[in-house]
PDB file of N, CA and C in Angstrom:
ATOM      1  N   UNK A   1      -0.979  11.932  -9.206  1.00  0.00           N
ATOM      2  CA  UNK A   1      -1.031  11.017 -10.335  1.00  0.00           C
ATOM      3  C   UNK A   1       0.382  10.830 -10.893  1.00  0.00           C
ATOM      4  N   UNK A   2       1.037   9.852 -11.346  1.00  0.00           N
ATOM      5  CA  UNK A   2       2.361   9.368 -11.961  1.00  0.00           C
ATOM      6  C   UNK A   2       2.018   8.424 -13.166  1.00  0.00           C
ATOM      7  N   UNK A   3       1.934   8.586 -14.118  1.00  0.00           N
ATOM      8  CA  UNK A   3       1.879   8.299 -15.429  1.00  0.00           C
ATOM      9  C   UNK A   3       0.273   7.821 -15.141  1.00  0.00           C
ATOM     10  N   UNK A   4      -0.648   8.757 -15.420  1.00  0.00           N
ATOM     11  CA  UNK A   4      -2.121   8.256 -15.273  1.00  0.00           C
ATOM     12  C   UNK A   4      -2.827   7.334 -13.958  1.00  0.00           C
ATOM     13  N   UNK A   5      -1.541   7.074 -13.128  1.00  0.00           N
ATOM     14  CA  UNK A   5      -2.132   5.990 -11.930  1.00  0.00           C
ATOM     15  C   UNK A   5      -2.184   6.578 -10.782  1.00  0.00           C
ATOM     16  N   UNK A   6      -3.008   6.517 -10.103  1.00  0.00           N
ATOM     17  CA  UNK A   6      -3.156   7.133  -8.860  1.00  0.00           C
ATOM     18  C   UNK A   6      -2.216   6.138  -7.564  1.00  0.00           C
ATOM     19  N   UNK A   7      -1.550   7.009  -6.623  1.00  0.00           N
ATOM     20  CA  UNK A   7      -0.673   5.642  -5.523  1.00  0.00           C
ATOM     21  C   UNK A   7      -1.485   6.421  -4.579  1.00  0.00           C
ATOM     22  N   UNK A   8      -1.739   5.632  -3.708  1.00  0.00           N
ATOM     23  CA  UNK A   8      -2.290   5.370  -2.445  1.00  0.00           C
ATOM     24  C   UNK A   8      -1.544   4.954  -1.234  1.00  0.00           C
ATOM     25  N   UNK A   9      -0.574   5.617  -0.162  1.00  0.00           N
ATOM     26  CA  UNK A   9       0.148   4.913   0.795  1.00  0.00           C
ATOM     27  C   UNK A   9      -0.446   4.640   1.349  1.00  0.00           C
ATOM     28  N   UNK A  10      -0.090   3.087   2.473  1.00  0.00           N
ATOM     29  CA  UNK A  10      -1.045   2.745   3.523  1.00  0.00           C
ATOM     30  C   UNK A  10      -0.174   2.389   4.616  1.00  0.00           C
ATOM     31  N   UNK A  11      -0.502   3.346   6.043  1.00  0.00           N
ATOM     32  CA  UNK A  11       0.038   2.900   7.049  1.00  0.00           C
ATOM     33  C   UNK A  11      -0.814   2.123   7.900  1.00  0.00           C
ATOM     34  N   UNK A  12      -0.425   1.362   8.726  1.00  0.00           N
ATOM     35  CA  UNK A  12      -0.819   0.989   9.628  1.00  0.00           C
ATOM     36  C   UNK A  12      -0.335   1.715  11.065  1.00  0.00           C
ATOM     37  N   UNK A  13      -0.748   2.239  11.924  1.00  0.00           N
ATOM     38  CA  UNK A  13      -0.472   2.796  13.319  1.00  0.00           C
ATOM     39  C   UNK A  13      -1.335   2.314  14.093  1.00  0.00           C
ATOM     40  N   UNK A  14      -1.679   1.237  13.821  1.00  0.00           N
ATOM     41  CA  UNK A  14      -2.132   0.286  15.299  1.00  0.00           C
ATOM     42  C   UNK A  14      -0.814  -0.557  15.630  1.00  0.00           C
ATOM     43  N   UNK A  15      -0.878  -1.753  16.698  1.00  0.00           N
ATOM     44  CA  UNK A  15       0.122  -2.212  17.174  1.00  0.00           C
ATOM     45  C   UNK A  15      -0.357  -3.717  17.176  1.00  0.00           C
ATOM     46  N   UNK A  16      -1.502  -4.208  15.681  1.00  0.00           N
ATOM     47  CA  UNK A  16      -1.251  -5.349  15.513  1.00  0.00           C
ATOM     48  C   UNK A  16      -1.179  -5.354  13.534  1.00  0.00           C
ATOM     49  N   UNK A  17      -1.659  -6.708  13.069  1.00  0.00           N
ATOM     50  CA  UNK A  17      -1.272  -6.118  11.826  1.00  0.00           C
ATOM     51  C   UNK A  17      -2.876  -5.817  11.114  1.00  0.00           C
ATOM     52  N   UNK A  18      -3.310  -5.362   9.851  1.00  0.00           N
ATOM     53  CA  UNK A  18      -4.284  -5.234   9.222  1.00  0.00           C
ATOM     54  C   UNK A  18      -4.625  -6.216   8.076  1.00  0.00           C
ATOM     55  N   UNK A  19      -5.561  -7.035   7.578  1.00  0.00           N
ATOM     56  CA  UNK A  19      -5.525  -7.594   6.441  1.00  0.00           C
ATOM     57  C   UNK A  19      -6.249  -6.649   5.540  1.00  0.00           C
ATOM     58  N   UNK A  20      -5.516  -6.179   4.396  1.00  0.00           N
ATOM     59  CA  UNK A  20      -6.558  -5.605   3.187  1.00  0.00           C
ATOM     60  C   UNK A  20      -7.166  -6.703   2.785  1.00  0.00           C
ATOM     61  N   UNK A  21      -8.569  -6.197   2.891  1.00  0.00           N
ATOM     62  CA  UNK A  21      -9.914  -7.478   1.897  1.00  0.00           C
ATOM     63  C   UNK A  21     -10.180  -7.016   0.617  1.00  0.00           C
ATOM     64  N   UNK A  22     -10.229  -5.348   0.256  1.00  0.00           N
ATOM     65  CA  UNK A  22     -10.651  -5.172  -1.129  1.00  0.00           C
ATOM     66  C   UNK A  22      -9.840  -3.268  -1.113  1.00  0.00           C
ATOM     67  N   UNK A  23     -10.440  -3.203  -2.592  1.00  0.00           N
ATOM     68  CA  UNK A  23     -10.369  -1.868  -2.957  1.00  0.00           C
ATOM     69  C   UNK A  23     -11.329  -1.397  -3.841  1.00  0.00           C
ATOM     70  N   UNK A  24     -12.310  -0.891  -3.353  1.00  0.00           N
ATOM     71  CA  UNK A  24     -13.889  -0.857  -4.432  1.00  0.00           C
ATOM     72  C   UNK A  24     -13.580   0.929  -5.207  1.00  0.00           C
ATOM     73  N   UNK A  25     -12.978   0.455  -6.605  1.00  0.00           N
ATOM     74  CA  UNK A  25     -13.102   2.194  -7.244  1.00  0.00           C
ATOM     75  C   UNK A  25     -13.411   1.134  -8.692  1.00  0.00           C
ATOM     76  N   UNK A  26     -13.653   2.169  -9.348  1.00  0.00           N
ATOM     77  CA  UNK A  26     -13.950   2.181 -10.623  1.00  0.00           C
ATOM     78  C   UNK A  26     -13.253   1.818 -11.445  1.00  0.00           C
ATOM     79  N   UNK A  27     -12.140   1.720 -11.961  1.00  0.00           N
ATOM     80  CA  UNK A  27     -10.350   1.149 -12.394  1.00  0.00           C
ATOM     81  C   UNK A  27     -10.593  -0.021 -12.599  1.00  0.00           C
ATOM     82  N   UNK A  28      -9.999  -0.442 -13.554  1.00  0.00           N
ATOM     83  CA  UNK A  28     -10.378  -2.243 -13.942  1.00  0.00           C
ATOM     84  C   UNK A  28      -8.901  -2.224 -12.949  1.00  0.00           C
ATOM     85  N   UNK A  29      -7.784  -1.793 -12.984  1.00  0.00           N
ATOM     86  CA  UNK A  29      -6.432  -2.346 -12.328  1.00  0.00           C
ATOM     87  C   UNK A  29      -5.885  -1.777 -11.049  1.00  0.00           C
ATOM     88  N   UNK A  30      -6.158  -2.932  -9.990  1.00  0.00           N
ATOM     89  CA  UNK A  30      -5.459  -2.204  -9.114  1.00  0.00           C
ATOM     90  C   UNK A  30      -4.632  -3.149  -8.427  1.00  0.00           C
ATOM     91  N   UNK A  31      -3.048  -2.576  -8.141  1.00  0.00           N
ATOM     92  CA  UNK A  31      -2.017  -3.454  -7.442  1.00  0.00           C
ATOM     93  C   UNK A  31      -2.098  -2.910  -6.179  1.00  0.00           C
ATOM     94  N   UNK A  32      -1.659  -4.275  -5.501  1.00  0.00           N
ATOM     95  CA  UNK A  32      -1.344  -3.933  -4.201  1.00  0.00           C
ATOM     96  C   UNK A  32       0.498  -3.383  -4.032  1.00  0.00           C
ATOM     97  N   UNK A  33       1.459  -2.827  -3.447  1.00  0.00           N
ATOM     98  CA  UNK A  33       2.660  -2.484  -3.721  1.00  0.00           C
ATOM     99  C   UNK A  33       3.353  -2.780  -2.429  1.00  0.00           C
ATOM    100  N   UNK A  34       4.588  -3.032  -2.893  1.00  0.00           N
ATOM    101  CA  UNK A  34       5.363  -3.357  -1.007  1.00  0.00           C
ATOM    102  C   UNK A  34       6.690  -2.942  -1.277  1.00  0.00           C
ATOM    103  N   UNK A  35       7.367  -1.791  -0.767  1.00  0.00           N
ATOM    104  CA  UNK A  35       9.126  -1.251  -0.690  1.00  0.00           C
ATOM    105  C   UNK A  35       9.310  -2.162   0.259  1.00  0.00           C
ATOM    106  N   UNK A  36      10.581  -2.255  -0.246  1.00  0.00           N
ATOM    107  CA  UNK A  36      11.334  -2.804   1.158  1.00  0.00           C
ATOM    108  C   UNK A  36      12.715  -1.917   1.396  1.00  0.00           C
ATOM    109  N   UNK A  37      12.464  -0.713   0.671  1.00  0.00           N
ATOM    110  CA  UNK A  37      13.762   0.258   0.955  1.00  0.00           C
ATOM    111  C   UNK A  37      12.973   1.554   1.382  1.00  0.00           C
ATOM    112  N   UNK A  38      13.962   2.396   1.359  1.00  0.00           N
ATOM    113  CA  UNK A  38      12.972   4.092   2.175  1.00  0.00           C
ATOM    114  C   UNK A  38      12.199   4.602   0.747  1.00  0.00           C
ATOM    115  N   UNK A  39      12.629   4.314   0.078  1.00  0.00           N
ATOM    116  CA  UNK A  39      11.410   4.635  -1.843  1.00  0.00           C
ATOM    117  C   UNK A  39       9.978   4.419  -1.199  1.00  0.00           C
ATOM    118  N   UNK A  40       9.036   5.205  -1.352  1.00  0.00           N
ATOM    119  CA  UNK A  40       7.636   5.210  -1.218  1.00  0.00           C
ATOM    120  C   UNK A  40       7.425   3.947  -2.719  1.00  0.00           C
ATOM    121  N   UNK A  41       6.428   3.414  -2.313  1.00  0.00           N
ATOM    122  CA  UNK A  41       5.484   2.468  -3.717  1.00  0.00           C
ATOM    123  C   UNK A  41       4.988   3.546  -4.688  1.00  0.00           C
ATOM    124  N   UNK A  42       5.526   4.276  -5.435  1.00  0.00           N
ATOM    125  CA  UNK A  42       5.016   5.182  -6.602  1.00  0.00           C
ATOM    126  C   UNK A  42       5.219   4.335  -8.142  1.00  0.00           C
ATOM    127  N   UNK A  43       4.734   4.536  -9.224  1.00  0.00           N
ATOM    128  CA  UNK A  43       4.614   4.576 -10.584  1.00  0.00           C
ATOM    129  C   UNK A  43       5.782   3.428 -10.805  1.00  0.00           C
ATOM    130  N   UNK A  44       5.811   3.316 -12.301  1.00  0.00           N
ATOM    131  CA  UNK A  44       6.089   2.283 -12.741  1.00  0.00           C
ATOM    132  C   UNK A  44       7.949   2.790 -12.982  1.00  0.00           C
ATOM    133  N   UNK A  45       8.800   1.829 -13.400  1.00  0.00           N
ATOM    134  CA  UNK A  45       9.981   1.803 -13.565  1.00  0.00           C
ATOM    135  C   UNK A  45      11.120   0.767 -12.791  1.00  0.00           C
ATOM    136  N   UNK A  46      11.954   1.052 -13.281  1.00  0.00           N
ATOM    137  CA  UNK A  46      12.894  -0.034 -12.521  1.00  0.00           C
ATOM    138  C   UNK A  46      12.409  -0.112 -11.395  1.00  0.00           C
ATOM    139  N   UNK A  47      12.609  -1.707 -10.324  1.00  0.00           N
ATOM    140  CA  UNK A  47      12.428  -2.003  -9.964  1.00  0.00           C
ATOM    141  C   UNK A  47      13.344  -1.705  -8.435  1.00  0.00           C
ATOM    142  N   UNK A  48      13.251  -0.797  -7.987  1.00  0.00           N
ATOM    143  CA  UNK A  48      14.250  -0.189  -6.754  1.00  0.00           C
ATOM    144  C   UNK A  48      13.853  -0.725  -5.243  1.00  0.00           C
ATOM    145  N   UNK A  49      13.922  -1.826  -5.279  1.00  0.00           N
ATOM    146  CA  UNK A  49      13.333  -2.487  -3.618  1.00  0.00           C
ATOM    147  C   UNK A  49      12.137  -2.712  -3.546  1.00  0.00           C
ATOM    148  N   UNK A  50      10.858  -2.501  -4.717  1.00  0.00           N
ATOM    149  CA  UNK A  50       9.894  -2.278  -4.064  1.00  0.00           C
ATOM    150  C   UNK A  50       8.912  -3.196  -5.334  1.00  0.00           C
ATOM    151  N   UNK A  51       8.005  -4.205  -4.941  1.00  0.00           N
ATOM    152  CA  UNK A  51       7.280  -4.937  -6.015  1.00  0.00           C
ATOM    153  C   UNK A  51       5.813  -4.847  -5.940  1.00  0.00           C
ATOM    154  N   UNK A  52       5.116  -4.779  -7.056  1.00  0.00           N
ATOM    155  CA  UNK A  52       3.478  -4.714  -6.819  1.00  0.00           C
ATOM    156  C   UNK A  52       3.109  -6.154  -7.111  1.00  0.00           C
ATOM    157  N   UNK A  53       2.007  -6.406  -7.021  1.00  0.00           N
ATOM    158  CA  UNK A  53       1.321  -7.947  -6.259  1.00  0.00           C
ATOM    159  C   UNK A  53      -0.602  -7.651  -6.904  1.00  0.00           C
ATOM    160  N   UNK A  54      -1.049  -8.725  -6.886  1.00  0.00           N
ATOM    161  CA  UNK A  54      -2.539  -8.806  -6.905  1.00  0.00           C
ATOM    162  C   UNK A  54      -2.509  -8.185  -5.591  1.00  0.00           C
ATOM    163  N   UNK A  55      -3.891  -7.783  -5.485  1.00  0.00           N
ATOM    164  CA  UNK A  55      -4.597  -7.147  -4.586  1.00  0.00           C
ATOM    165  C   UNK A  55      -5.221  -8.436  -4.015  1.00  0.00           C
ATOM    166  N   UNK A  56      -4.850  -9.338  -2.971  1.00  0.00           N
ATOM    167  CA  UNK A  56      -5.620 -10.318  -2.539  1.00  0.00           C
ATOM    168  C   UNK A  56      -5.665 -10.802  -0.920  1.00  0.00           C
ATOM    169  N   UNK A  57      -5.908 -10.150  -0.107  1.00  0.00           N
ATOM    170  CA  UNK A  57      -5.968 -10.386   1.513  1.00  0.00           C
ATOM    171  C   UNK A  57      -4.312  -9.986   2.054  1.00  0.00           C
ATOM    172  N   UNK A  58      -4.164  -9.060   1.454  1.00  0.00           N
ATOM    173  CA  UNK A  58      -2.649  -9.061   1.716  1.00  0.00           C
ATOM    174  C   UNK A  58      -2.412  -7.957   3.789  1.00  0.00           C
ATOM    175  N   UNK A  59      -1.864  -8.802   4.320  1.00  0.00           N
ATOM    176  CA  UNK A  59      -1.381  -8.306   5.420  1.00  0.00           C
ATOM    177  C   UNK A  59      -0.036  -6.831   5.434  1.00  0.00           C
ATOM    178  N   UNK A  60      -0.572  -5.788   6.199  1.00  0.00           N
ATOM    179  CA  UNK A  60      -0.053  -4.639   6.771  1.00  0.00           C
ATOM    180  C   UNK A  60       0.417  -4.646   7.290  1.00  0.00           C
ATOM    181  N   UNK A  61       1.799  -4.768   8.337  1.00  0.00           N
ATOM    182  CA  UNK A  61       2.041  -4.505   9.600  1.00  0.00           C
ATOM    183  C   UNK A  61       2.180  -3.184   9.872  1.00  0.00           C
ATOM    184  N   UNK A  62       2.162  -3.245  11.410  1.00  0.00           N
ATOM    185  CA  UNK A  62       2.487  -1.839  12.416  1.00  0.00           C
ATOM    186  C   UNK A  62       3.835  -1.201  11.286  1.00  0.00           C
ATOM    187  N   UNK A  63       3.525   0.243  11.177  1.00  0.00           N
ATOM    188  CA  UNK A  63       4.483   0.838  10.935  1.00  0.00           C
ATOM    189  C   UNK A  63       5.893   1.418  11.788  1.00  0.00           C
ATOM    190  N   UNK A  64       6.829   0.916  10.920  1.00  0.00           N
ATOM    191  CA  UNK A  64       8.027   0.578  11.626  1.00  0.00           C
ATOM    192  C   UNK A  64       8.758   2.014  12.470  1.00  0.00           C
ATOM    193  N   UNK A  65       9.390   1.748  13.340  1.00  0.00           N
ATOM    194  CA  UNK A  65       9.951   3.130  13.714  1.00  0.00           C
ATOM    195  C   UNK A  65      11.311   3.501  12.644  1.00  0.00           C
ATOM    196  N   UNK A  66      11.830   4.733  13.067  1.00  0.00           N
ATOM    197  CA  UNK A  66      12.811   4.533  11.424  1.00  0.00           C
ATOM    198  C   UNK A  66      13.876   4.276  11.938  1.00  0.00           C
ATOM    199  N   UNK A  67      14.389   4.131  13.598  1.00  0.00           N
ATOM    200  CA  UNK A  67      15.870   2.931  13.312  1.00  0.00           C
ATOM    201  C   UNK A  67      15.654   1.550  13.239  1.00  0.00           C
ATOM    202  N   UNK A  68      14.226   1.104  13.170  1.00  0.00           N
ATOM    203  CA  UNK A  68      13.858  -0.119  12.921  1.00  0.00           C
ATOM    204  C   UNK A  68      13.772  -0.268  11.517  1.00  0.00           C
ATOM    205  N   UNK A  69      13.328   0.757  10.658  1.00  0.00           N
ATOM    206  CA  UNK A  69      13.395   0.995   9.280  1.00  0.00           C
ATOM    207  C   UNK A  69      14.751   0.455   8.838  1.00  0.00           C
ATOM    208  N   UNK A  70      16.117   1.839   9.203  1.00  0.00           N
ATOM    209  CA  UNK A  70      17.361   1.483   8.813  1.00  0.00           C
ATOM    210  C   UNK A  70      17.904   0.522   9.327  1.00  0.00           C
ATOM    211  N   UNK A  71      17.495   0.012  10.243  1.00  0.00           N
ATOM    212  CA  UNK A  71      17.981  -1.686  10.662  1.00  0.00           C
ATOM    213  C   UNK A  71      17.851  -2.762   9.471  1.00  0.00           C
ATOM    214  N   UNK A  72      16.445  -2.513   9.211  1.00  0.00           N
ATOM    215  CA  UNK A  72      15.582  -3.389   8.172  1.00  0.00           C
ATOM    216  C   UNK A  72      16.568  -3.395   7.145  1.00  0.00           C
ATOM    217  N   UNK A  73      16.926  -1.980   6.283  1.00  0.00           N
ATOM    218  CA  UNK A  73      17.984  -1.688   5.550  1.00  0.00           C
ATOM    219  C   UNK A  73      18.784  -2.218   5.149  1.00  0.00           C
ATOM    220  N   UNK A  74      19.702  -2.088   6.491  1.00  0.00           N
ATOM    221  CA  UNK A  74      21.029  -2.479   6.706  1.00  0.00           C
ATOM    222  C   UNK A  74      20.917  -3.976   6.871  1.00  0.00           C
ATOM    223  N   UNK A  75      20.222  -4.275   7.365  1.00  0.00           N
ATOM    224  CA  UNK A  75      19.961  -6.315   7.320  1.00  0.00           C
ATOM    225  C   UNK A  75      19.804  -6.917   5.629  1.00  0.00           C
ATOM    226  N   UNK A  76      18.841  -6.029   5.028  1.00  0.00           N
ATOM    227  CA  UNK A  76      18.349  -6.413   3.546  1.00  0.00           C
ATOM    228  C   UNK A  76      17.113  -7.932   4.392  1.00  0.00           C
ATOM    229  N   UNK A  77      17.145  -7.860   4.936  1.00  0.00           N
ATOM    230  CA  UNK A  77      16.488  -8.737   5.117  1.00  0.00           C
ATOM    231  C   UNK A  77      14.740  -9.397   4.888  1.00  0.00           C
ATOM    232  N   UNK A  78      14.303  -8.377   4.045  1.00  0.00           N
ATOM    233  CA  UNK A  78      13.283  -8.091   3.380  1.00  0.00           C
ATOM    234  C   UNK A  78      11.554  -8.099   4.342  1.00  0.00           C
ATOM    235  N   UNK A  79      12.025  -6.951   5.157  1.00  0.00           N
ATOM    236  CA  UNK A  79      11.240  -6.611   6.154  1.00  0.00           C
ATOM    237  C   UNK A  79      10.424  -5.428   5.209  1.00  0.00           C
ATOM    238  N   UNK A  80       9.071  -5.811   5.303  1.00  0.00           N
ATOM    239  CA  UNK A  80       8.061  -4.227   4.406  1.00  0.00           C
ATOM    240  C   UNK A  80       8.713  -2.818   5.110  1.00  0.00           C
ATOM    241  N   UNK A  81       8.951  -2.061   4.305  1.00  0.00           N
ATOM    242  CA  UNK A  81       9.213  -0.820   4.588  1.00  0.00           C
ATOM    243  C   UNK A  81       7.947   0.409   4.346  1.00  0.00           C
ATOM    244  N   UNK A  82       7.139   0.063   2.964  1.00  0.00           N
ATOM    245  CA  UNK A  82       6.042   0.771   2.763  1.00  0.00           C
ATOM    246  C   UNK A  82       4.907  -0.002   2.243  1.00  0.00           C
ATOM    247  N   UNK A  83       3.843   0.428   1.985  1.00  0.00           N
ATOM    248  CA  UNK A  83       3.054   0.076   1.273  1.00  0.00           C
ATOM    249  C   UNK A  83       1.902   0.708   0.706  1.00  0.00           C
ATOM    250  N   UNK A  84       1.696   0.582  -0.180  1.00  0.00           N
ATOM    251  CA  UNK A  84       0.799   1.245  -1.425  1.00  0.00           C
ATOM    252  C   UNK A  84      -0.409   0.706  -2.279  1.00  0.00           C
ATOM    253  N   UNK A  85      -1.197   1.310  -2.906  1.00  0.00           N
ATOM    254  CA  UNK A  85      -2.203   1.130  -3.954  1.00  0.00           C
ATOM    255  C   UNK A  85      -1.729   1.733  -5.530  1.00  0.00           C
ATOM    256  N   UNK A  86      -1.695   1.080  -6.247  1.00  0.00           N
ATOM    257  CA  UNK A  86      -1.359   1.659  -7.486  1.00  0.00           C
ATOM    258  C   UNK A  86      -2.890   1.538  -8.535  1.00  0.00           C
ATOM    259  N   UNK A  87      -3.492   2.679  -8.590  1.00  0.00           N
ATOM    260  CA  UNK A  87      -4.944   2.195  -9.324  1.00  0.00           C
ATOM    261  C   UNK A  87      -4.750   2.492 -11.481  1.00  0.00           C
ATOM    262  N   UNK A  88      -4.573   1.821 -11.887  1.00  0.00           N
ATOM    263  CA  UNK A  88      -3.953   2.258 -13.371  1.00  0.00           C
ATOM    264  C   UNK A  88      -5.292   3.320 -13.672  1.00  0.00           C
ATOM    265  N   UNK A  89      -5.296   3.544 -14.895  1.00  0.00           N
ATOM    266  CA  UNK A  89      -5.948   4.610 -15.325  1.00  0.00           C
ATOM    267  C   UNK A  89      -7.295   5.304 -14.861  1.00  0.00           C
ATOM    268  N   UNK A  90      -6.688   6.110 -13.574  1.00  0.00           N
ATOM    269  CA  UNK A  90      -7.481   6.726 -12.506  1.00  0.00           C
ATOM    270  C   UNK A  90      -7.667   8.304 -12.688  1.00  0.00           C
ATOM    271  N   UNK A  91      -7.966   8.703 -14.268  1.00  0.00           N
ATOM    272  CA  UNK A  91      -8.153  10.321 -14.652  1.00  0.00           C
ATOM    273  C   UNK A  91      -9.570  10.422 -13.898  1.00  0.00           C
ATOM    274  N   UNK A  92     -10.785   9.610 -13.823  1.00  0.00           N
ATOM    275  CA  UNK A  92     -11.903   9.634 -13.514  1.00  0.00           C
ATOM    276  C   UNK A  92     -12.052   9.113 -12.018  1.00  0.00           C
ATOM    277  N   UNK A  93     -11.433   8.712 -11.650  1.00  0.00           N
ATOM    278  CA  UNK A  93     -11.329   8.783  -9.963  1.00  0.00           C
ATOM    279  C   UNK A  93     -12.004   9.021  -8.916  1.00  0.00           C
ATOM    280  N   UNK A  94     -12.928   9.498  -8.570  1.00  0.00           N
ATOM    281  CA  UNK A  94     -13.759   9.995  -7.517  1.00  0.00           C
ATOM    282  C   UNK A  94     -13.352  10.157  -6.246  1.00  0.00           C
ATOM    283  N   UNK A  95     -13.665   8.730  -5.638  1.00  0.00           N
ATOM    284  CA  UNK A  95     -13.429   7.904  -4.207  1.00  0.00           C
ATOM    285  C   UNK A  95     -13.183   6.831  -4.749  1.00  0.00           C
ATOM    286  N   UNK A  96     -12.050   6.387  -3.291  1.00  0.00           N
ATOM    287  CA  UNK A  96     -11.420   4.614  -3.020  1.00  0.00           C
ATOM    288  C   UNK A  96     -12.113   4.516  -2.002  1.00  0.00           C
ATOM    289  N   UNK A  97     -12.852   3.322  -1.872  1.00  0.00           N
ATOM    290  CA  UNK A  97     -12.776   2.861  -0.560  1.00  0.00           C
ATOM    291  C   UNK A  97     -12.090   1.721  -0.170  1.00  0.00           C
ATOM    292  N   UNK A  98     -11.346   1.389   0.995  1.00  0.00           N
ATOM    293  CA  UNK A  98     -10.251   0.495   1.094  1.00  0.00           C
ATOM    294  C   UNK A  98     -11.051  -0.270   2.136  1.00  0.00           C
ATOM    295  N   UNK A  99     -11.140  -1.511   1.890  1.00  0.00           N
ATOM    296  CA  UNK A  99     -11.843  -2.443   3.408  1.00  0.00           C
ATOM    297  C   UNK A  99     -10.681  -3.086   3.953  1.00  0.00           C
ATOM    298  N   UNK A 100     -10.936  -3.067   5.149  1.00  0.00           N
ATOM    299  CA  UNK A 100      -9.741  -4.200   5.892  1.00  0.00           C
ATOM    300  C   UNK A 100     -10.372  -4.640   7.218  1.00  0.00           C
ATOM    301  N   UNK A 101      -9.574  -5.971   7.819  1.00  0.00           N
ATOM    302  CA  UNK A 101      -9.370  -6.356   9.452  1.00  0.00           C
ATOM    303  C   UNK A 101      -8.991  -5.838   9.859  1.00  0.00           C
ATOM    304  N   UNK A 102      -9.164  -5.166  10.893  1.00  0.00           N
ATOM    305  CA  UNK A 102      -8.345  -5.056  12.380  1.00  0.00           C
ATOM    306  C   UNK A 102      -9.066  -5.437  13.758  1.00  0.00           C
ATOM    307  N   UNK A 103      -8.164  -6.403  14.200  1.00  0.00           N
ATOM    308  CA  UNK A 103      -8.678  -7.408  15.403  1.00  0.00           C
ATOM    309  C   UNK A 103     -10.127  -8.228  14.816  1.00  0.00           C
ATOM    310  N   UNK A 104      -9.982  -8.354  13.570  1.00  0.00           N
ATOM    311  CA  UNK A 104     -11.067  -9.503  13.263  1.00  0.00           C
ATOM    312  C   UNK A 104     -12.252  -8.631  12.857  1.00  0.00           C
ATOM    313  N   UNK A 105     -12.258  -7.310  13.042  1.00  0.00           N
ATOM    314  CA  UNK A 105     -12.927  -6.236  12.513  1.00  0.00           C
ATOM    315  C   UNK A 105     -13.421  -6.034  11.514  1.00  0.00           C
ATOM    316  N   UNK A 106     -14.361  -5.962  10.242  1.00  0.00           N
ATOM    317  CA  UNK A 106     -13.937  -5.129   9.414  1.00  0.00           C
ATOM    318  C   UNK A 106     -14.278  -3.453   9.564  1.00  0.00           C
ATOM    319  N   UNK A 107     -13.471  -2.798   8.564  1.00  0.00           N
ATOM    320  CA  UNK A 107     -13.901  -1.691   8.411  1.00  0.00           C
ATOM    321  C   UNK A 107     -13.710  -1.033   7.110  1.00  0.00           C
ATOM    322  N   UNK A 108     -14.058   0.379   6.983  1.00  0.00           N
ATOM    323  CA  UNK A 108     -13.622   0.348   5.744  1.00  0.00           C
ATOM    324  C   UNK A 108     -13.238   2.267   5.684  1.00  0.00           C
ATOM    325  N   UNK A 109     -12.325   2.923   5.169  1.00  0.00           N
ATOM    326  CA  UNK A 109     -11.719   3.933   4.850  1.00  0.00           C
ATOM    327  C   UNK A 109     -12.156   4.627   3.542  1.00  0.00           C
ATOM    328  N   UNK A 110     -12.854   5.680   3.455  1.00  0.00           N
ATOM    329  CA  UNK A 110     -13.107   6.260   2.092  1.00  0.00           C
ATOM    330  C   UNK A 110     -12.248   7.186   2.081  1.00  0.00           C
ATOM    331  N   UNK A 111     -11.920   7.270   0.796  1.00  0.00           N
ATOM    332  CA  UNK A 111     -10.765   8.347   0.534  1.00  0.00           C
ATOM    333  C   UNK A 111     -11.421   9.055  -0.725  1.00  0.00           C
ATOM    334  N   UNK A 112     -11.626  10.421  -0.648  1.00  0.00           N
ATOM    335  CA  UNK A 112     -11.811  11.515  -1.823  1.00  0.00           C
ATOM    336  C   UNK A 112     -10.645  11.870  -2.819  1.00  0.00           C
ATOM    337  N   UNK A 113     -10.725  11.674  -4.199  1.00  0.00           N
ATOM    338  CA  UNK A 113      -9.777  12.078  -4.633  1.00  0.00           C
ATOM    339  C   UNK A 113     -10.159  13.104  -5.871  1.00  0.00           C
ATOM    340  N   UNK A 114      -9.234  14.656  -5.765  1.00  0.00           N
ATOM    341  CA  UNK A 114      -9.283  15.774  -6.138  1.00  0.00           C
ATOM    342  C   UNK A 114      -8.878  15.706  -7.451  1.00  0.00           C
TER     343      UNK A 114
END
């Protein structure tokens, strides 16, 4: 938890991309988050490479290798580096479940939270 919000990283390790469709928890607020530097998507504050977004069909790609990472870097060229869930006031928390595409798929990921 980072100031009451729960972050959620999300990789992708398939080798096409994923569309997030939803995020079903209890939380009236949840952002979707995207670094574009080596900073993980955590809590709120200056703004260090990395911006949160509505939560709305947003595309994943394959996670990058990391001299493809520091390439990304070194280009600035605003290639995703991470990506995240930011759920605001998540003291009561339970389970996320995260739905997404893959290959036209859906599926969906439950996550327990302690």
């Amino acid at each position: 938890m980072h100031d009451g919000a729960l972050i959620i990283e999300l990789r992708n390790e398939g080798s096409r991309d994923l569309q997030l469709e939803r995020v079903t928890v209890t939380s009236p607020k949840v952002e979707f988050g995207v670094s574009y530097s080596m900073q993980l998507v955590i809590g709120s504050g200056p703004n260090q490479g990395r911006i949160f977004e509505e939560l709305s069909k947003q595309l994943i790609h394959p996670e990058l290798t990391l001299n493809q990472k520091r390439d990304a870097i070194e280009k600035n060229n605003g290639t995703p580096i991470h990506y995240g869930i930011r759920i605001h006031d998540a003291s009561d928390v339970k389970e996320v479940i995260i739905t997404y595409l893959y290959w036209g798929i859906q599926r969906s990921k439950k996550i327990t939270v302690r």
